[in-house]
N, C-alpha and C. Protein backbone atom coordinates (compact mmCIF):
# COMPACT_ATOMS: atom_id res chain seq x y z
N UNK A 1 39.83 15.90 12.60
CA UNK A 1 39.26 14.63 13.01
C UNK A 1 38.40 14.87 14.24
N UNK A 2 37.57 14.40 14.20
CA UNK A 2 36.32 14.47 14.87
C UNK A 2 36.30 13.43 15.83
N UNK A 3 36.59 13.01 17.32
CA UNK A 3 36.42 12.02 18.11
C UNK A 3 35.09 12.03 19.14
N UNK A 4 33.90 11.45 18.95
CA UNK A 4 32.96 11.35 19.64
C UNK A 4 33.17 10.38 21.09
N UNK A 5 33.16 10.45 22.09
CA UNK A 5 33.02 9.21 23.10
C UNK A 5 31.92 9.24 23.73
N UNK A 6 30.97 8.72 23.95
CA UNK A 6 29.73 8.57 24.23
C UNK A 6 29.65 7.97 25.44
N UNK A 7 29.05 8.64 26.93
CA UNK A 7 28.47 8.15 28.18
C UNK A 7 27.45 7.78 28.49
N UNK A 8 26.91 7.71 29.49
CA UNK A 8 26.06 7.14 29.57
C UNK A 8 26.00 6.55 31.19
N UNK A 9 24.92 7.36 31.96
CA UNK A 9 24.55 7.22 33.39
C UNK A 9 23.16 7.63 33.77
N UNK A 10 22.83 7.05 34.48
CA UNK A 10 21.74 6.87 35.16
C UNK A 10 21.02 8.72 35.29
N UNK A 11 21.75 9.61 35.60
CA UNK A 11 21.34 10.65 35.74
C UNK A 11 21.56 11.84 34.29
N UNK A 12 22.53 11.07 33.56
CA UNK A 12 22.88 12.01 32.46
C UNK A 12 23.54 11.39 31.14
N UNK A 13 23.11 11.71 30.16
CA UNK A 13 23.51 11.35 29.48
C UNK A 13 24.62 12.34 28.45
N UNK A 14 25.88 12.34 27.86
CA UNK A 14 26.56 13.18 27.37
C UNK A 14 27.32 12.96 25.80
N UNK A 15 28.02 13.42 25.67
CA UNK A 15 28.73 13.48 23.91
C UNK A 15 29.76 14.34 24.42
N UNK A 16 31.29 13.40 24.52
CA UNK A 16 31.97 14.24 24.60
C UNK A 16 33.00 14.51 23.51
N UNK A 17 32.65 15.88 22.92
CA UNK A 17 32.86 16.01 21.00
C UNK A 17 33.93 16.79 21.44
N UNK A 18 35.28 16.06 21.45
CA UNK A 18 36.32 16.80 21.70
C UNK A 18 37.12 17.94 20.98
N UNK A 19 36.35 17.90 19.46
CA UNK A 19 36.73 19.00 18.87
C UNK A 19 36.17 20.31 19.56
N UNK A 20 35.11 20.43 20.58
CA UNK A 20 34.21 21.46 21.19
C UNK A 20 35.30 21.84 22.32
N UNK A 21 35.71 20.86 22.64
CA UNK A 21 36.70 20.99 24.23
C UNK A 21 34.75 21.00 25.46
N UNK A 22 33.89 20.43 25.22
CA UNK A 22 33.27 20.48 25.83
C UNK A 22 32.18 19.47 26.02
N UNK A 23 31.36 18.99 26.85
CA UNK A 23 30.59 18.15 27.17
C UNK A 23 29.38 18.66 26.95
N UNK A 24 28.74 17.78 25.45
CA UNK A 24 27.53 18.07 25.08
C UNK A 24 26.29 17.27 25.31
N UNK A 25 25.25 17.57 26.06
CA UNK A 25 24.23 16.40 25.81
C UNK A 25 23.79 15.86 25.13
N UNK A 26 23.30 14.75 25.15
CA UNK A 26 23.04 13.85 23.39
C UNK A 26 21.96 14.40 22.91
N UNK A 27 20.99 15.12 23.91
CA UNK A 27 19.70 15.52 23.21
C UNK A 27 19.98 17.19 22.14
N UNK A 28 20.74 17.57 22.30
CA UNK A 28 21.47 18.66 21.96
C UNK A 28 22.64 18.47 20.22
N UNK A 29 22.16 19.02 19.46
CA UNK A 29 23.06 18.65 17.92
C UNK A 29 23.22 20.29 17.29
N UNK A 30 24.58 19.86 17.49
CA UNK A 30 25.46 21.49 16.57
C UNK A 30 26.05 20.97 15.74
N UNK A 31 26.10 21.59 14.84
CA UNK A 31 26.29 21.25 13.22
C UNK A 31 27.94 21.54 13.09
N UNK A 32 28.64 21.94 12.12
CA UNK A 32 29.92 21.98 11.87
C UNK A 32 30.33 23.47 12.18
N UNK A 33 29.31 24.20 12.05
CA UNK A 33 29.63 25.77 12.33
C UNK A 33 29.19 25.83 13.73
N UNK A 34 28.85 25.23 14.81
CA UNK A 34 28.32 25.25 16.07
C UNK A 34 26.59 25.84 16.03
N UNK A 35 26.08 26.09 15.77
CA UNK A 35 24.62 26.24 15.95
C UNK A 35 24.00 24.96 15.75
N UNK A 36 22.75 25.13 16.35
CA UNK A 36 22.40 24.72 17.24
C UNK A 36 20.74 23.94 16.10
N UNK A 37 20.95 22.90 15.76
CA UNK A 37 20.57 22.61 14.51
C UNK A 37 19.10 21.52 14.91
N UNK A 38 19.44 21.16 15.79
CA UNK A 38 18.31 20.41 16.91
C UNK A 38 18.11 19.98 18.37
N UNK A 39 17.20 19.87 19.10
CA UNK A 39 17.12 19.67 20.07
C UNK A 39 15.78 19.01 20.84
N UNK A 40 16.35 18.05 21.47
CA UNK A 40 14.90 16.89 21.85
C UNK A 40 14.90 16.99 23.11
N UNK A 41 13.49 17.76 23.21
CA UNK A 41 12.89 18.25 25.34
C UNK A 41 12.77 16.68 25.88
N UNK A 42 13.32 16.83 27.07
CA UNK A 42 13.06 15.31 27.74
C UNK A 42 13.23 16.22 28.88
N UNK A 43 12.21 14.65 30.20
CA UNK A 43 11.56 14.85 30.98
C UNK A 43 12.69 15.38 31.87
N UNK A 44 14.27 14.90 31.67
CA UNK A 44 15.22 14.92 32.90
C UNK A 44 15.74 16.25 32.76
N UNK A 45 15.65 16.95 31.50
CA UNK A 45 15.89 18.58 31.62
C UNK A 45 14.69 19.54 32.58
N UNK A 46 13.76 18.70 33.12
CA UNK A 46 13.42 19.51 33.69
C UNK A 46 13.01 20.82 33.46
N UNK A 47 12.86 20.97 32.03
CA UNK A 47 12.42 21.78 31.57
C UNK A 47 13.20 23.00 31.45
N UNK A 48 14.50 22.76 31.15
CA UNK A 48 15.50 23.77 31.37
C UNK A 48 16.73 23.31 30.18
N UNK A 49 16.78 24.33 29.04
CA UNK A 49 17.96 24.24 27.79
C UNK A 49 18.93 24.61 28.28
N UNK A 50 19.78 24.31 28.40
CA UNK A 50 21.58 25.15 28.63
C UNK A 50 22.12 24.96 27.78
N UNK A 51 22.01 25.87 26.60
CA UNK A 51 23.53 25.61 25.56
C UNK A 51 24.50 25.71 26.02
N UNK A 52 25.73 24.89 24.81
CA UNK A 52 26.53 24.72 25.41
C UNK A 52 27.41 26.18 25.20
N UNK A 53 28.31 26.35 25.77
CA UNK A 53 29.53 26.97 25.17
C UNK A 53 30.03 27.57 24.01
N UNK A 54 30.24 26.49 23.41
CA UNK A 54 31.03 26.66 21.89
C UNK A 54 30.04 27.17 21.15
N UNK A 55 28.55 27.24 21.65
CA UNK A 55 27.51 27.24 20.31
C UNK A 55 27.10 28.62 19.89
N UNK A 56 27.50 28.71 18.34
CA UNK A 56 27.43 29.98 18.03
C UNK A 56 26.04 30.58 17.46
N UNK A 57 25.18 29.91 17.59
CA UNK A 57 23.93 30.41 17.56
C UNK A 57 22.76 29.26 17.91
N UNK A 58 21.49 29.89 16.99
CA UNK A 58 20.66 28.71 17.35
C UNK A 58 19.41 28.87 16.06
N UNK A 59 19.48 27.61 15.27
CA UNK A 59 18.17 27.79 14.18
C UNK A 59 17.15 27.67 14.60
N UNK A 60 16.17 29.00 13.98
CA UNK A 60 15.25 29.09 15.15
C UNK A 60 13.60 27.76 14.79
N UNK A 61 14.27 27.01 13.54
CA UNK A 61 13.56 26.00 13.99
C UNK A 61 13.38 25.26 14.69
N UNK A 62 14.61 24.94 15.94
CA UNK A 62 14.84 24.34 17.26
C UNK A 62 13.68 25.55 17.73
N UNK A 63 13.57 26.65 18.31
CA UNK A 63 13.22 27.46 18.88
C UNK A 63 11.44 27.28 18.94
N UNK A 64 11.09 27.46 17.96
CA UNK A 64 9.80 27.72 17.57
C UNK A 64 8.81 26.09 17.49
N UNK A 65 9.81 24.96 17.68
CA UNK A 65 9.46 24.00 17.97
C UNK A 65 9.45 23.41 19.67
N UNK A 66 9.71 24.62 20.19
CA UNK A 66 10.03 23.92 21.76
C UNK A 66 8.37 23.78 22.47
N UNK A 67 8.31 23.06 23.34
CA UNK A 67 6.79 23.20 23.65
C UNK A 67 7.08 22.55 25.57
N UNK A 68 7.74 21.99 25.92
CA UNK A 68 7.92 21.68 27.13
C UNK A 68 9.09 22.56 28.15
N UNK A 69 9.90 23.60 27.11
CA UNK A 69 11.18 24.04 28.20
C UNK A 69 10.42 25.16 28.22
N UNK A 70 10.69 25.33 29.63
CA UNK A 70 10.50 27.27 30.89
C UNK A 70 11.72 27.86 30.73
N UNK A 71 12.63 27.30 31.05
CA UNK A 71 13.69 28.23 31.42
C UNK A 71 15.44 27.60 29.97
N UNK A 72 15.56 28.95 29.30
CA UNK A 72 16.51 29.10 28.26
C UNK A 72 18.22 29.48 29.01
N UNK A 73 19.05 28.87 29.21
CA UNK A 73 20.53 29.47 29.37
C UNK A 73 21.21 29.23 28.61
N UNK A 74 21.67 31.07 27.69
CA UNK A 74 22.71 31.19 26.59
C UNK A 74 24.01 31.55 26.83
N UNK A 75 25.00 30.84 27.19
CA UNK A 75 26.53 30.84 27.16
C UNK A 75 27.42 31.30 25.89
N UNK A 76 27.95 31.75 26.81
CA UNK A 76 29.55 32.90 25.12
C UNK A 76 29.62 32.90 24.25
N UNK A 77 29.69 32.51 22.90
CA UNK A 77 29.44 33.62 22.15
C UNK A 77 27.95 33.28 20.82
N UNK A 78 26.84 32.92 21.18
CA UNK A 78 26.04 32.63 20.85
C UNK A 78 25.36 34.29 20.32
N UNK A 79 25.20 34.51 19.12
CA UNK A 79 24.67 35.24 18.12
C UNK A 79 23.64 35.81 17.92
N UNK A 80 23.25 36.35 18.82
CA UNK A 80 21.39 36.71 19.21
C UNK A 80 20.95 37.65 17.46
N UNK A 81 19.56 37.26 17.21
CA UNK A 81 19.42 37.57 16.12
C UNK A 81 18.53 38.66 16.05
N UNK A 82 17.52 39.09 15.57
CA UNK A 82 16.22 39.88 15.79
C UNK A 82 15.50 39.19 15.63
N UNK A 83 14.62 38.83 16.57
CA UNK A 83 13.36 37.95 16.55
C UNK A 83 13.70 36.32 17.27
N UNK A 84 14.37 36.84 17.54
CA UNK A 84 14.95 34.77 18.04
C UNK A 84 14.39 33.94 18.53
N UNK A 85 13.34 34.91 19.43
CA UNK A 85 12.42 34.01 20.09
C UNK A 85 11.26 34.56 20.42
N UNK A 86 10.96 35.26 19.52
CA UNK A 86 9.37 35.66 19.31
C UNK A 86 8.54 34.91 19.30
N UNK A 87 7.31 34.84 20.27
CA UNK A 87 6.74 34.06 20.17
C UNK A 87 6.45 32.80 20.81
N UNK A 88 7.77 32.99 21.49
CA UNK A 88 7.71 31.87 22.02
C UNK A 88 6.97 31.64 23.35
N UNK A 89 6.02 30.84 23.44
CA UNK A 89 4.41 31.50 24.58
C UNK A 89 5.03 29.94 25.81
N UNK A 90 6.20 29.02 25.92
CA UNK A 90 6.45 28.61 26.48
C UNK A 90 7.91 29.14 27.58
N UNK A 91 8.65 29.54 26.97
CA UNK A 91 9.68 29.78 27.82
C UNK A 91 8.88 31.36 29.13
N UNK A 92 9.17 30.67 30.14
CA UNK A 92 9.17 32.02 31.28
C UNK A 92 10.43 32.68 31.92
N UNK A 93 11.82 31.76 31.82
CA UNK A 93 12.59 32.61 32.39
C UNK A 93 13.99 32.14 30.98
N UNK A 94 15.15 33.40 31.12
CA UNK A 94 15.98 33.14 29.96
C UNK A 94 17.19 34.28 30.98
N UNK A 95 18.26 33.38 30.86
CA UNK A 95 19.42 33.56 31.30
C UNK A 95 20.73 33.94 30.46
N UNK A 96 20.90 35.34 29.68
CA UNK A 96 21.73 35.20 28.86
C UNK A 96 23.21 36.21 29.73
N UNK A 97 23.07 36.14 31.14
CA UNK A 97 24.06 36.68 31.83
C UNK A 97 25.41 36.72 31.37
N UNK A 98 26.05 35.14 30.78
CA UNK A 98 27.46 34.45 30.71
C UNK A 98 27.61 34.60 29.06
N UNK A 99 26.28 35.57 28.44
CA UNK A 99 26.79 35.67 27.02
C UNK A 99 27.54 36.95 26.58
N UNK A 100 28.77 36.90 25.96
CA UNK A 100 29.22 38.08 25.02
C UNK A 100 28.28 38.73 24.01
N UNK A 101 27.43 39.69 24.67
CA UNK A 101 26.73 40.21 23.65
C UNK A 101 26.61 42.02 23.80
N UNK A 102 26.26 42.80 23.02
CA UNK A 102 26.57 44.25 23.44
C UNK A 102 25.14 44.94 23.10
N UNK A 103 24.46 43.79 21.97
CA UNK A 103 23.15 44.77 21.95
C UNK A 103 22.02 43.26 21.85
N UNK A 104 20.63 43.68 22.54
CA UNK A 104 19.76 43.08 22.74
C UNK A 104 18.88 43.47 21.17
N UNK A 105 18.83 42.41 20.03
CA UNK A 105 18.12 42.87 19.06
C UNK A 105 16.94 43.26 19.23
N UNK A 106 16.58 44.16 18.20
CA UNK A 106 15.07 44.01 18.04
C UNK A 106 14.10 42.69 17.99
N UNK A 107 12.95 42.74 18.82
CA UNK A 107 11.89 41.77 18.70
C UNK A 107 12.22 40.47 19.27
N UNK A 108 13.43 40.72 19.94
CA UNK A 108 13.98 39.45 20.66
C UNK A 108 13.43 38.20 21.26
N UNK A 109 12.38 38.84 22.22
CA UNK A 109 11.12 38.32 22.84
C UNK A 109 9.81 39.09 22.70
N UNK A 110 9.67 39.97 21.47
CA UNK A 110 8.36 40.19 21.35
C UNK A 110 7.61 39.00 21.28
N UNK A 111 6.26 39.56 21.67
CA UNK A 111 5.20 38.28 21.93
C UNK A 111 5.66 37.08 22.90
N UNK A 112 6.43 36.79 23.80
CA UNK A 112 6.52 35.66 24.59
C UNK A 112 6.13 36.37 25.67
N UNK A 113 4.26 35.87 25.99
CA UNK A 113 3.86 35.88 27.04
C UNK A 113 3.84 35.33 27.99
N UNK A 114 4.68 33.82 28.20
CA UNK A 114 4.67 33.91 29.34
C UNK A 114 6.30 34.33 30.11
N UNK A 115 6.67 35.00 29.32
CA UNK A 115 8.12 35.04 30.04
C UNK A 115 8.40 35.89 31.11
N UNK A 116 9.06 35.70 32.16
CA UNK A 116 8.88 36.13 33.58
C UNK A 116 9.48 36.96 33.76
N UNK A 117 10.62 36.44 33.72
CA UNK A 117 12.34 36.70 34.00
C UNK A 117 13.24 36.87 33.18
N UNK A 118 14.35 37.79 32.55
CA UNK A 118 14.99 37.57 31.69
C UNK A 118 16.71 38.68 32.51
N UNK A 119 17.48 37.71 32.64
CA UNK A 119 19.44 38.05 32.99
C UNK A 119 19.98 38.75 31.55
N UNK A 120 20.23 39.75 31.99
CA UNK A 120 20.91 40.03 30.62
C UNK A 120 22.11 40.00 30.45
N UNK A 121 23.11 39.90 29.76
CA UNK A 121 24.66 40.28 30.00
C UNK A 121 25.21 41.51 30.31
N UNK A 122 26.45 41.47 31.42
CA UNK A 122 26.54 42.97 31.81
C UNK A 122 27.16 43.39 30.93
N UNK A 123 27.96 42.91 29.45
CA UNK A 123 28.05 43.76 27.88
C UNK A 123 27.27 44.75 27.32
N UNK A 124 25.66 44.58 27.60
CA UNK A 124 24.96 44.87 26.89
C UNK A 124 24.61 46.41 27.19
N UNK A 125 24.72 47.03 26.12
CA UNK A 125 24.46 48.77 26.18
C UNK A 125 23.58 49.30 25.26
N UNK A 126 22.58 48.39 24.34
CA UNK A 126 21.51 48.85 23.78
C UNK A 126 20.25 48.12 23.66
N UNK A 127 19.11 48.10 23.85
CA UNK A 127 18.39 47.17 23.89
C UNK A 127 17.36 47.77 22.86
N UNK A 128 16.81 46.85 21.73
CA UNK A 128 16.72 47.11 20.29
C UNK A 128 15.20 47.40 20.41
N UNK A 129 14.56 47.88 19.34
CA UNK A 129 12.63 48.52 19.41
C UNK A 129 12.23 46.81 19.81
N UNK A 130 11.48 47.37 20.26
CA UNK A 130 10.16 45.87 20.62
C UNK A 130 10.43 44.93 20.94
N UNK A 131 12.31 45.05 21.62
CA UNK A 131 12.70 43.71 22.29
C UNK A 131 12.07 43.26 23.04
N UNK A 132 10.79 43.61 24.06
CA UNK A 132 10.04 42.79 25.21
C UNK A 132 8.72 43.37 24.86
N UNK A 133 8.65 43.67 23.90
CA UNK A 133 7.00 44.36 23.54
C UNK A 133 6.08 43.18 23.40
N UNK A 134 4.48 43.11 24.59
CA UNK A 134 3.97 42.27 24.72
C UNK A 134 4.10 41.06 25.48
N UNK A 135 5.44 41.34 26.16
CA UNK A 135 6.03 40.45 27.33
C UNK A 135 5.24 40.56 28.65
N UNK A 136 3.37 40.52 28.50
CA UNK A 136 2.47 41.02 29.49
C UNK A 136 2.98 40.39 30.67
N UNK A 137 3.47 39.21 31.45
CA UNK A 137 3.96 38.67 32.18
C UNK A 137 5.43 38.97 32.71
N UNK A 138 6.20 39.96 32.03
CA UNK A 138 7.14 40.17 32.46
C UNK A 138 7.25 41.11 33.44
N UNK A 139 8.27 40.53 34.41
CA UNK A 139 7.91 40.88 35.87
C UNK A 139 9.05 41.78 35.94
N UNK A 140 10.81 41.04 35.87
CA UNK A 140 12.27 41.54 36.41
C UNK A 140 13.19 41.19 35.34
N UNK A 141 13.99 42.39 34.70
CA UNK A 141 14.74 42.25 33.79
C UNK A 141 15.64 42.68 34.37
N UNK A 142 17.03 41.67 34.73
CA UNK A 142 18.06 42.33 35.23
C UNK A 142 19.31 43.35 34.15
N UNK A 143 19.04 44.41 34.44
CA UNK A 143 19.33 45.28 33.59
C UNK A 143 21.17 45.89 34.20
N UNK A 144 21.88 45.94 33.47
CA UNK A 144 23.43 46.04 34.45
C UNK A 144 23.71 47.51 34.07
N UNK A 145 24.72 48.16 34.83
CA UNK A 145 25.00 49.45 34.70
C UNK A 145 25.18 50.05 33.44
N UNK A 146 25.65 49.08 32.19
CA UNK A 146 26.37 49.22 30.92
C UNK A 146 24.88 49.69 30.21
N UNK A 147 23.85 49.83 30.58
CA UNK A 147 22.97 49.96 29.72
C UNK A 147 22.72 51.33 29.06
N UNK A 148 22.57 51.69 28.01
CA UNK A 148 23.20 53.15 27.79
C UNK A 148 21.77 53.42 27.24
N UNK A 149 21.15 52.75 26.14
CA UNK A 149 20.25 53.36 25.60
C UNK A 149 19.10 51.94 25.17
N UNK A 150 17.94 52.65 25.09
CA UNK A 150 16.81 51.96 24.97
C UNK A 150 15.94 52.59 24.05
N UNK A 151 15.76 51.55 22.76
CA UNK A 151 15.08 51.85 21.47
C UNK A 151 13.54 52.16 21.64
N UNK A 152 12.95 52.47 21.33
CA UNK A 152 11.05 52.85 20.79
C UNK A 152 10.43 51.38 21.53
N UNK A 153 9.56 51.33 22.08
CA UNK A 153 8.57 50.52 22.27
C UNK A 153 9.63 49.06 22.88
N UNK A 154 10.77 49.22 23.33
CA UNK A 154 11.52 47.98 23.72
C UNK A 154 10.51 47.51 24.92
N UNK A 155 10.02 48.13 25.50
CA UNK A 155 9.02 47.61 26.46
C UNK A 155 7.90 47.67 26.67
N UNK A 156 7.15 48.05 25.79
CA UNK A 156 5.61 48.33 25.30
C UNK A 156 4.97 46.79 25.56
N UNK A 157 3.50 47.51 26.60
CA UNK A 157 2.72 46.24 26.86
C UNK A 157 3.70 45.73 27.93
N UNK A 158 4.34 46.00 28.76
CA UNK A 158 4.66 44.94 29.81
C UNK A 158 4.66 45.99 30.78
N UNK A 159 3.03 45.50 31.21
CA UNK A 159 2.66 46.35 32.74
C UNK A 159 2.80 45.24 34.08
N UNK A 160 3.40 44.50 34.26
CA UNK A 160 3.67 43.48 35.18
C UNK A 160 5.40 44.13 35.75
N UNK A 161 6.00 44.70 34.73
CA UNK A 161 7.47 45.21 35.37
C UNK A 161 7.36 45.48 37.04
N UNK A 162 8.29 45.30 37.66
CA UNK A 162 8.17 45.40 38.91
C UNK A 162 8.68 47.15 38.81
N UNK A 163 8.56 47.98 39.74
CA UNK A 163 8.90 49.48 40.25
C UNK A 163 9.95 49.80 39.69
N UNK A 164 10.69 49.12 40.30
CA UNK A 164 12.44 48.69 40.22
C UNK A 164 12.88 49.30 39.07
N UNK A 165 12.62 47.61 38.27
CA UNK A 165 12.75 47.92 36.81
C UNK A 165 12.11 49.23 35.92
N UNK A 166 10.89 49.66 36.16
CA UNK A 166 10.34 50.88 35.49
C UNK A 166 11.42 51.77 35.75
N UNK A 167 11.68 51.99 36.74
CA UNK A 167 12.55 52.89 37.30
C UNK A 167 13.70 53.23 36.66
N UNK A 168 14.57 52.01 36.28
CA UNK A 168 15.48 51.80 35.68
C UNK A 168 15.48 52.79 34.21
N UNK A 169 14.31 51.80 33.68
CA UNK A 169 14.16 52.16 32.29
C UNK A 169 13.89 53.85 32.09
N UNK A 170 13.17 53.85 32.98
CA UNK A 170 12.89 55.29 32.50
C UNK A 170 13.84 56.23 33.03
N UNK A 171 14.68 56.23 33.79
CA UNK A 171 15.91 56.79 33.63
C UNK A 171 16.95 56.55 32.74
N UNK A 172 17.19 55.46 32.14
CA UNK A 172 18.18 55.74 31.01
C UNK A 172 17.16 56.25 29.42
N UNK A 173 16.14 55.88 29.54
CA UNK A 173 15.49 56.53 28.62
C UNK A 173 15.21 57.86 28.39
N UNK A 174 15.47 58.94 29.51
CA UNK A 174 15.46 60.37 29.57
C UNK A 174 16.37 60.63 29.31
N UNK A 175 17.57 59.85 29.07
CA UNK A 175 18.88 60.40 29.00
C UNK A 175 20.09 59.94 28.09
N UNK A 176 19.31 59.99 26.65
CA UNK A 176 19.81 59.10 25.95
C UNK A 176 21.53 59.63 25.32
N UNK A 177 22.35 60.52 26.14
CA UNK A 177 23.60 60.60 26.38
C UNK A 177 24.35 59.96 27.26
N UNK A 178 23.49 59.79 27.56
CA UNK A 178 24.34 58.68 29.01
C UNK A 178 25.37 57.72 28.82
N UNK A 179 25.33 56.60 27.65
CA UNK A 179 26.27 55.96 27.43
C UNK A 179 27.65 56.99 26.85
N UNK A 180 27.81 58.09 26.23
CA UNK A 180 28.81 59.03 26.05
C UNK A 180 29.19 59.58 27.00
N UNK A 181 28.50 59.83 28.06
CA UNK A 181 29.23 60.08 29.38
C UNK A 181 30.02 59.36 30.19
N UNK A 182 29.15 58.29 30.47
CA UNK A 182 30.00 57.08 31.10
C UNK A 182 30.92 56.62 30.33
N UNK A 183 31.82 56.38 29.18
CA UNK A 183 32.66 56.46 28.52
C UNK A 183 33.83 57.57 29.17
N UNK A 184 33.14 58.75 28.50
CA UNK A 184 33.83 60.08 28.85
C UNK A 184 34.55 59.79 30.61
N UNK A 185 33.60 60.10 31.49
CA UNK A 185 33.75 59.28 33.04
C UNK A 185 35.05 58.18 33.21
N UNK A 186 34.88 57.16 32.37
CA UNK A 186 35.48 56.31 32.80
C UNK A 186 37.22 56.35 32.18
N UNK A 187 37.51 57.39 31.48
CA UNK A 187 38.75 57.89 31.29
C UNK A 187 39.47 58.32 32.17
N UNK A 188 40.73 57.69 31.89
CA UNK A 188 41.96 58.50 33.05
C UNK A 188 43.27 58.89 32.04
N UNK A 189 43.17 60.00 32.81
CA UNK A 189 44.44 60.44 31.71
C UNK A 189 45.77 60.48 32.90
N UNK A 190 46.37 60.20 32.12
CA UNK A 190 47.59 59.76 32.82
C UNK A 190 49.31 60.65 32.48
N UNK A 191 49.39 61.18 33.17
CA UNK A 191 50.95 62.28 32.86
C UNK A 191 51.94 62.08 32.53
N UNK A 192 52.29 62.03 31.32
CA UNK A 192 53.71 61.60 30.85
C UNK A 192 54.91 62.68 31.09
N UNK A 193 56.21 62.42 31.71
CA UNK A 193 57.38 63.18 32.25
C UNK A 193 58.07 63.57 30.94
């Protein structure tokens, strides 16, 4: 059973779909499997999506229809696909820090030129061919220690990277054992009497 209670305030409006255990905005519709089936840009988002929680993915006809949101935040366990958001020439910054994810697909954000900024999750230990290829505007990809290996052309065409980041990349890219080490590394063996 499905209990909807519906709010309603001056600053926000919500859906609280207690089968989710979570507080959804009304402009925001997940279907019975949790993805993410539509979504209506208004002025008070400010130009900013936050899925919710529970949502286990996102049809990328929501996606490819967005035309007013900058900034994307993907929360736990949301399903990144290959290509998810190709293309997309509106979003500039995307926050997938707070998601359970281990590999960045292929073509993820190929072609989204204007995207700035992109958080990755500190899960993530592979980042797929042509995930940011053509991301000419991309400036800072926060990249976390877990990152082990980096596919063909994942960053092709994005000469805006700051030092930093080059830096990054091209050290785990010379060293595409690295994630077997740090594994290996992070073992303790322990003495049984």
């Amino acid at each position: 059973v499905i209990v909807r209670v519906y709010f309603s305030s001056a600053s926000r409006d919500v859906v609280a779909d207690f089968s989710r255990k979570e507080l959804i905005p009304w402009n925001i519709e997940l279907n019975s499997e949790n993805i993410l089936v539509n979504y209506t840009e208004r002025a008070s988002d400010c130009g900013v999506l936050t899925c919710p929680k529970c949502m286990r993915g996102i049809d990328p006809k929501v996606l490819i229809s967005l035309k007013t949101t900058k900034t994307i935040v993907v929360r736990g366990y949301c399903r990144l696909i290959e290509g998810m958001f190709e293309g997309i020439e509106c979003i500039e910054e995307v926050d997938l820090y707070d998601l359970n994810s281990e590999l960045i697909p292929a073509n993820l954000f190929r072609n989204c030129t204007s995207l700035k900024h992109v958080i990755l999750p500190e899960s993530v230990y592979k980042i797929g061919k042509s995930a940011f290829e053509n991301c000419v505007n991309l400036s800072v990809v926060a990249l976390s220690e877990s990152v082990a290996q980096i596919a063909e052309d994942a960053f092709k065409n994005c000469g805006n990277l700051k030092d930093s980041v080059k830096e990054k990349i091209s050290e785990i890219a010379k060293d595409p054992t690295r994630f077997d080490r740090m594994v290996a590394d992070s073992v303790e063996y322990i003495q049984t009497h």
